[in-house]
N, C-alpha and C. Protein backbone atom coordinates (compact mmCIF):
# COMPACT_ATOMS: atom_id res chain seq x y z
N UNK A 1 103.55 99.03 90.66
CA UNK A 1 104.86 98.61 90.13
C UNK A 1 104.66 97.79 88.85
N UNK A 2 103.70 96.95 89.14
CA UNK A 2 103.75 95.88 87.70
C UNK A 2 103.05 97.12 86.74
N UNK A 3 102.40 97.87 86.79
CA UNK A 3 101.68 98.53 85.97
C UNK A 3 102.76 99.50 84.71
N UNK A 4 103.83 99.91 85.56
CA UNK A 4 104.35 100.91 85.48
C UNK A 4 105.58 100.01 84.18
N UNK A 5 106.04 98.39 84.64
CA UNK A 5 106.56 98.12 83.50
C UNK A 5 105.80 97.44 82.47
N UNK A 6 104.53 97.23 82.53
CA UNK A 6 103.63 96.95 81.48
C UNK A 6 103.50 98.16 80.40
N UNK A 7 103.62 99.65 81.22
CA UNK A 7 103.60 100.36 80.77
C UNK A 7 105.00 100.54 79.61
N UNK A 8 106.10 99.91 80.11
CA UNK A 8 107.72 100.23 79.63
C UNK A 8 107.62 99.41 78.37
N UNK A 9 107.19 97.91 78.34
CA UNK A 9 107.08 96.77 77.25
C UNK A 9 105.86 97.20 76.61
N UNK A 10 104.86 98.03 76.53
CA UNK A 10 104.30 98.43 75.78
C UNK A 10 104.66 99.71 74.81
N UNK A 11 105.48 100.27 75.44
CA UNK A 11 106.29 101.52 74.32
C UNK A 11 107.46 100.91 74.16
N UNK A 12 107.82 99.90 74.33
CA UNK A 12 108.91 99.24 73.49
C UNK A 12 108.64 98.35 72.60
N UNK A 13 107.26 98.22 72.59
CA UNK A 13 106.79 97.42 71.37
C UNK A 13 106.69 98.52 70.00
N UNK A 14 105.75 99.32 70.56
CA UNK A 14 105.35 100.29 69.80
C UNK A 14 106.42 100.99 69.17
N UNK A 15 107.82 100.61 69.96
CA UNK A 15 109.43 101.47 69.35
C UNK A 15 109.35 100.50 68.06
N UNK A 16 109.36 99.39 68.37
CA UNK A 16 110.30 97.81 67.50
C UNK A 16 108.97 97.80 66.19
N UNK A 17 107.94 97.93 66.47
CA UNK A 17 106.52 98.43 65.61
C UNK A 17 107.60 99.76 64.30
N UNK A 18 107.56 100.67 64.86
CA UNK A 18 108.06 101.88 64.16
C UNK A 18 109.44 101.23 63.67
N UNK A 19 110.15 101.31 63.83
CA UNK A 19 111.54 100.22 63.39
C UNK A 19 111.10 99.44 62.35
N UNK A 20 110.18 98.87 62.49
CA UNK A 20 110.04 97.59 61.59
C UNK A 20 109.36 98.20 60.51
N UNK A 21 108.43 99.20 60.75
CA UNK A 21 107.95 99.64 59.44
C UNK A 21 108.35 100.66 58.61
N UNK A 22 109.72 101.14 59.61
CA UNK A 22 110.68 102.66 58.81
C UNK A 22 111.53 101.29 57.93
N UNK A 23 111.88 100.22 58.66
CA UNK A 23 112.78 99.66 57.82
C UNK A 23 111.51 98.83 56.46
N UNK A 24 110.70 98.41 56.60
CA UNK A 24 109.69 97.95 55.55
C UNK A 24 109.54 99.13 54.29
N UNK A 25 109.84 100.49 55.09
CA UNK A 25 109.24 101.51 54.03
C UNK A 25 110.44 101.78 52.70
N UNK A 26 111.38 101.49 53.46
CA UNK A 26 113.25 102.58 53.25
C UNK A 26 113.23 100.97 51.80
């Protein structure tokens, strides 16, 4: 169970990551 939302906050970093650098690029 804990694994599975470590797993969730780690591709929601990696979302807010991409976000931050489409908006850095634009």
């Amino acid at each position: 169970m804990g694994k599975k939302i470590k797993q969730l906050e780690e591709k929601k970093m990696q979302c807010t990551n991409i976000v931050v650098i489409t908006l850095q690029l634009s």
